[in-house]
Protein backbone atom coordinates (compact mmCIF):
# COMPACT_ATOMS: atom_id res chain seq x y z
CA UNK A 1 0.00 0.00 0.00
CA UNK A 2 1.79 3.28 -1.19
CA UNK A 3 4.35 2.08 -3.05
CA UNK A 4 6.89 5.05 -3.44
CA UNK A 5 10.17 5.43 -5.34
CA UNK A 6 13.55 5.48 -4.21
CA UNK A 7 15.14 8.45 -2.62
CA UNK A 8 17.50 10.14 -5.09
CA UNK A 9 21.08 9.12 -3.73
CA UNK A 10 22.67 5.77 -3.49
CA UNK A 11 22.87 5.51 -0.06
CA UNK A 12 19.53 6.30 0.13
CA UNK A 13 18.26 3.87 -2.46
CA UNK A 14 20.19 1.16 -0.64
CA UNK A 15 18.53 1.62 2.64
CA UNK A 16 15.19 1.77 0.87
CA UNK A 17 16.00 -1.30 -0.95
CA UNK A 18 16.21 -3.19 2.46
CA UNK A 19 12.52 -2.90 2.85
CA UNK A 20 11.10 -3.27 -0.82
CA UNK A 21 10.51 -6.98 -0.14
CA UNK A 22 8.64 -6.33 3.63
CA UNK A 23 10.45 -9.22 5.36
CA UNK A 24 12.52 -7.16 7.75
CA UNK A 25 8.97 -5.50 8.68
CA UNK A 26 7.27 -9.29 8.97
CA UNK A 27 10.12 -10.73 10.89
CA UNK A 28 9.60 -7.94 13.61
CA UNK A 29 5.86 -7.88 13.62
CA UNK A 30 5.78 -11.60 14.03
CA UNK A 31 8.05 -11.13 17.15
CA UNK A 32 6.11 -8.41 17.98
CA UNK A 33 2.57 -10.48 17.61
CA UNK A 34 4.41 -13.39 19.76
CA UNK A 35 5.18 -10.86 22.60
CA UNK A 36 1.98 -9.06 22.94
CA UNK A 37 -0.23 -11.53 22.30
CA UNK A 38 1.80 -14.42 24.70
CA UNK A 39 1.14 -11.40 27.32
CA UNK A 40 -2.42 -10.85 26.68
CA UNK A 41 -2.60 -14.61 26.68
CA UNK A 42 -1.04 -14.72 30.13
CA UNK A 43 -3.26 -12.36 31.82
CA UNK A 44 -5.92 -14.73 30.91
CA UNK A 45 -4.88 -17.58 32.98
CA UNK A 46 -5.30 -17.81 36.48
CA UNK A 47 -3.97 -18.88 38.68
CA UNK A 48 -0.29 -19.17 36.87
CA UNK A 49 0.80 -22.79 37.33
CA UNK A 50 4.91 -23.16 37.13
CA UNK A 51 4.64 -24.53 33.43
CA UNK A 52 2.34 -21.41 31.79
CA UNK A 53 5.45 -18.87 33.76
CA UNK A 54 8.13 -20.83 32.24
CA UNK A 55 6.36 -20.83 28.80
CA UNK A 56 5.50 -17.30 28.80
CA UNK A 57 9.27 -16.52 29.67
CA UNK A 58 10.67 -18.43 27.18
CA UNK A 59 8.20 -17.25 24.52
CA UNK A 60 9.12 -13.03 26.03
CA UNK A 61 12.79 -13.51 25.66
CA UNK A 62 12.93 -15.49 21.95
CA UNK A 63 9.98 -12.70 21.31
CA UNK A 64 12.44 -9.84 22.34
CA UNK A 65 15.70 -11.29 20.55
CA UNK A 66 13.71 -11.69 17.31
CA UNK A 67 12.33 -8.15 17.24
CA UNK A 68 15.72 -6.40 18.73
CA UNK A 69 18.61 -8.57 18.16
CA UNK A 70 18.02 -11.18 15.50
CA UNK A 71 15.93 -9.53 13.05
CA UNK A 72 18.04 -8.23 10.84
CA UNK A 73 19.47 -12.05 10.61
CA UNK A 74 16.76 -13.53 10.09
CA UNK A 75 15.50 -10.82 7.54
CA UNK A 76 18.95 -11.82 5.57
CA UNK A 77 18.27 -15.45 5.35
CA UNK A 78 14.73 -14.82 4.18
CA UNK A 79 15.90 -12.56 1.84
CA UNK A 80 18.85 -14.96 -0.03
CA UNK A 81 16.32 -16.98 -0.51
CA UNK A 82 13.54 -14.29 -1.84
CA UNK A 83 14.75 -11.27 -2.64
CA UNK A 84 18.42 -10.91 -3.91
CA UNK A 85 18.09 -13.96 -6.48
CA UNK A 86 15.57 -11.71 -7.82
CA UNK A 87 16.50 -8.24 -8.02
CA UNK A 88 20.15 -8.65 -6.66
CA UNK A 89 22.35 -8.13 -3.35
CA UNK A 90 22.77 -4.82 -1.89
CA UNK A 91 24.80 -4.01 1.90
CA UNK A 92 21.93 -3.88 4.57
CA UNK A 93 21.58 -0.29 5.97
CA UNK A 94 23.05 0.12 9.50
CA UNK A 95 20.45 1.63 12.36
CA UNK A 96 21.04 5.24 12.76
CA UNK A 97 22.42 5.13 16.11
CA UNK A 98 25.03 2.60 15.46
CA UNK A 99 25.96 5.42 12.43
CA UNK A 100 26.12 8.23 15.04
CA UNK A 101 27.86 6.75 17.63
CA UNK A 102 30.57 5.41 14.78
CA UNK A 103 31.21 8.47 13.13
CA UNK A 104 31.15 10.26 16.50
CA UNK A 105 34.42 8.23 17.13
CA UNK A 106 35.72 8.60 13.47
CA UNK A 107 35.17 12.65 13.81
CA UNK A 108 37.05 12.34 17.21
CA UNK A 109 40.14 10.58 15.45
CA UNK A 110 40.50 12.28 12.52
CA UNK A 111 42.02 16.10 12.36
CA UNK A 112 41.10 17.19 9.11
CA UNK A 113 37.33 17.03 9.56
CA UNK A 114 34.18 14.88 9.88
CA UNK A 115 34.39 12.01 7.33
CA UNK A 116 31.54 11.79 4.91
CA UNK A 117 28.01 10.56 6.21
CA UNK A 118 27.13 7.02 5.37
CA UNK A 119 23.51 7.57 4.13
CA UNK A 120 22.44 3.82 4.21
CA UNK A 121 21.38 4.46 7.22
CA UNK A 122 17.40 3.40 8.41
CA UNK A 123 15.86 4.66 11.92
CA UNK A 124 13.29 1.51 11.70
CA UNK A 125 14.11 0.65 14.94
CA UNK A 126 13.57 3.83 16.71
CA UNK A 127 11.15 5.19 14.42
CA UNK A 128 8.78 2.18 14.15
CA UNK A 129 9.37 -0.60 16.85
CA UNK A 130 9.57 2.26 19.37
CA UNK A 131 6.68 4.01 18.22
CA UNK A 132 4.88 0.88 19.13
CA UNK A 133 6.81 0.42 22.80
CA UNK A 134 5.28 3.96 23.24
CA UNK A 135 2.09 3.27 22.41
CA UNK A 136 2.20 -0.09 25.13
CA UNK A 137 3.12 2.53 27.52
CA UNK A 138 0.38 5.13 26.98
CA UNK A 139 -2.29 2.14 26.72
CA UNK A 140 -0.92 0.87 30.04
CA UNK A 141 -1.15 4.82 31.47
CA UNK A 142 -4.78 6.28 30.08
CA UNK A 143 -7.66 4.23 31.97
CA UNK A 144 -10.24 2.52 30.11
CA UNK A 145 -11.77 2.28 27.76
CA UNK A 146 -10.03 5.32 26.21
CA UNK A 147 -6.44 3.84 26.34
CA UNK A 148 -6.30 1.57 23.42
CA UNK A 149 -7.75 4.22 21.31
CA UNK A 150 -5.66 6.92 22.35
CA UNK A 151 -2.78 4.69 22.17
CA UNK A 152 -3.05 3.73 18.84
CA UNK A 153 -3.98 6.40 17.09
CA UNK A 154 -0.73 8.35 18.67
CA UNK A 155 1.13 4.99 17.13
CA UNK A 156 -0.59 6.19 13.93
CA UNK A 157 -0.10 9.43 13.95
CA UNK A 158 3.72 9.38 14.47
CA UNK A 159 4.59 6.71 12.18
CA UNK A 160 3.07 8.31 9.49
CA UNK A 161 4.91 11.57 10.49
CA UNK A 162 8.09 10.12 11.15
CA UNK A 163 8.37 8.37 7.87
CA UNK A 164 6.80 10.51 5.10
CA UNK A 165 10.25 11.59 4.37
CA UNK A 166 12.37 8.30 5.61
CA UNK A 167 13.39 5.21 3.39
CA UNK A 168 9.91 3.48 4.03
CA UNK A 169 7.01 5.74 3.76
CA UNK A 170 3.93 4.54 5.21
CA UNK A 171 0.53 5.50 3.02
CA UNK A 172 -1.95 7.57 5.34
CA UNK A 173 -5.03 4.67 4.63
CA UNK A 174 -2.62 2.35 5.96
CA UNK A 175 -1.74 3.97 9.37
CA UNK A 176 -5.42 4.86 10.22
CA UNK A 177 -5.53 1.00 9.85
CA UNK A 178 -3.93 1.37 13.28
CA UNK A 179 -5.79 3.77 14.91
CA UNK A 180 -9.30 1.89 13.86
CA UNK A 181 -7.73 -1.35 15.54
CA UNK A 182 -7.78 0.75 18.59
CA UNK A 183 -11.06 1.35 18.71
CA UNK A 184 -12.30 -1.93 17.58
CA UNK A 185 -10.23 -3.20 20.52
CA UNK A 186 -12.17 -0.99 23.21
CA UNK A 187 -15.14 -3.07 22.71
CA UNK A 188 -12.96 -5.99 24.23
CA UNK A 189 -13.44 -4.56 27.35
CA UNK A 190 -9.87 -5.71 28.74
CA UNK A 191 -8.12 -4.79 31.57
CA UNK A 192 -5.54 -1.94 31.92
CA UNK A 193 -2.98 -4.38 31.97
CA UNK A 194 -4.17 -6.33 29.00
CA UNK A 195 -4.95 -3.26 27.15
CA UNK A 196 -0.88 -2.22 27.45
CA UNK A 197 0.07 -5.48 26.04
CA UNK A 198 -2.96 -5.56 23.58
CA UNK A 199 -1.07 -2.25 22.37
CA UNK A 200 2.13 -4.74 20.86
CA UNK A 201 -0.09 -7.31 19.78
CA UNK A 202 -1.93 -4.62 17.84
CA UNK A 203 1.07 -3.19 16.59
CA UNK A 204 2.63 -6.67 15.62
CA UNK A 205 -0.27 -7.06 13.21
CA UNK A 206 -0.08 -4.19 11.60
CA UNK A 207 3.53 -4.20 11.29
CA UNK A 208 3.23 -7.73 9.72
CA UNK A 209 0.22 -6.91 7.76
CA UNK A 210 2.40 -4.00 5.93
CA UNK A 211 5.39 -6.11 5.56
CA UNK A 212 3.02 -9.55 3.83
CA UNK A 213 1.28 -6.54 1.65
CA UNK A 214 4.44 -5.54 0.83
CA UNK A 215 6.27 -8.86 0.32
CA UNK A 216 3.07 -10.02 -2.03
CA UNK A 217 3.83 -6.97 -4.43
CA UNK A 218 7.23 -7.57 -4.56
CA UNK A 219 6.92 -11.60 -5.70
CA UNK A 220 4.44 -10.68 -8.23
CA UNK A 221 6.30 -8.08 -10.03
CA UNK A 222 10.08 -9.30 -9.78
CA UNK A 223 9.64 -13.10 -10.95
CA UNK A 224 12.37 -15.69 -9.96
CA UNK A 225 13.92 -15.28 -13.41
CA UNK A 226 17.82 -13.82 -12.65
CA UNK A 227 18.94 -11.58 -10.29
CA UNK A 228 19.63 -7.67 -11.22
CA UNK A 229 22.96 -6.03 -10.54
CA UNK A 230 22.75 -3.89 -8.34
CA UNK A 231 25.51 -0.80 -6.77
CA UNK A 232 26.92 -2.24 -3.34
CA UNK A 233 25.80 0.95 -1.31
């Protein structure tokens, strides 16, 4: 849904490149679904016998390393198998604090000057997953039956704000997606604690969602015919 072109420099086409395909998008949603809705799931079952604690731990920390620490991994493997015999292999964009924090100790170590700014750079972490950690947090804050609602349509809001300009727009249809989950959700009538949780689980689906949408377009116009060379940016 809003399929956009590239930004106009290499760098910029190379981060954007990362998410033509969706999978780095489904790979954290799914985490994302697993951790909000093992939660939700939890709150449900009382009292918590030794096995359901152990199960929901287990399922939080693989949930966790998936969305913060193995995704881009995992997003790698799906995609040598997907995307680059398709439409080629092009350098995965760094996260934008890992950029900053490098080229803070590059400036620092160099005398004549700042070195150039590597513009393969993606704030997907920051700007999306922690738009959605947000809106857990303001879920878990307003009291019913307003917080889901609120919640997500401040998730929507932002992430269409923060990326209209960034290497993967999100179309304004699709965001309000979001906010209407949020107010579909309020008829649930969960608690406050479910409803912060619900917030991830929410935002897991929609994250997903956009990535599948995404990943469908991409198979049907780049057929497994030969890969395209493209720039290593």
């Amino acid at each position: 849904m809003g399929e956009q072109s590239f930004p106009e420099t290499p760098g910029r086409r190379a981060a954007a490149y990362w998410f033509i395909d969706g999978l780095p998008e489904v790979v954290a949603g799914a985490g994302l679904v697993a951790l909000g809705g093992g939660a939700v799931w939890f709150h449900q079952i009382k009292p918590y016998s030794w096995p359901v604690r152990v199960t929901f731990l287990v399922l939080g920390l693989v949930s966790l390393m998936v969305v913060f620490g193995l995704n881009r991994s995992i997003s790698l493997w799906l995609k040598s198998h997907v995307t680059f015999p398709r439409t080629g292999y092009v350098r995965p964009p760094c996260e934008w604090e890992e950029v900053a924090e490098k080229e803070t100790v590059l400036t620092l170590g160099l005398e004549g000057g700042a070195p150039p700014p590597d513009q393969n750079v993606t704030r997907f972490r920051i700007s999306t997953i922690g738009v959605i950690i947000c809106a857990q947090f303001l879920a878990g804050v307003v009291p019913n039956p307003f917080g889901l609602p609120i919640a997500m349509s401040g998730a929507a809001m932002l992430l269409y704000l923060l990326h209209r300009n960034s290497e993967r727009p999100y179309h304004w249809a699709a965001v309000l997606l979001l906010a209407a989950a949020g107010f579909g959700a309020m008829l649930l009538r969960m608690s406050q604690d479910e409803n912060s949780w619900a917030a991830i689980l929410i935002g897991g689906v929609w994250l997903a969602a956009q990535g599948a949408w995404r990943l469908l377009g991409y198979v049907r116009r780049n057929p497994r015919s030969g890969a395209v060379d493209f720039q290593r940016q």
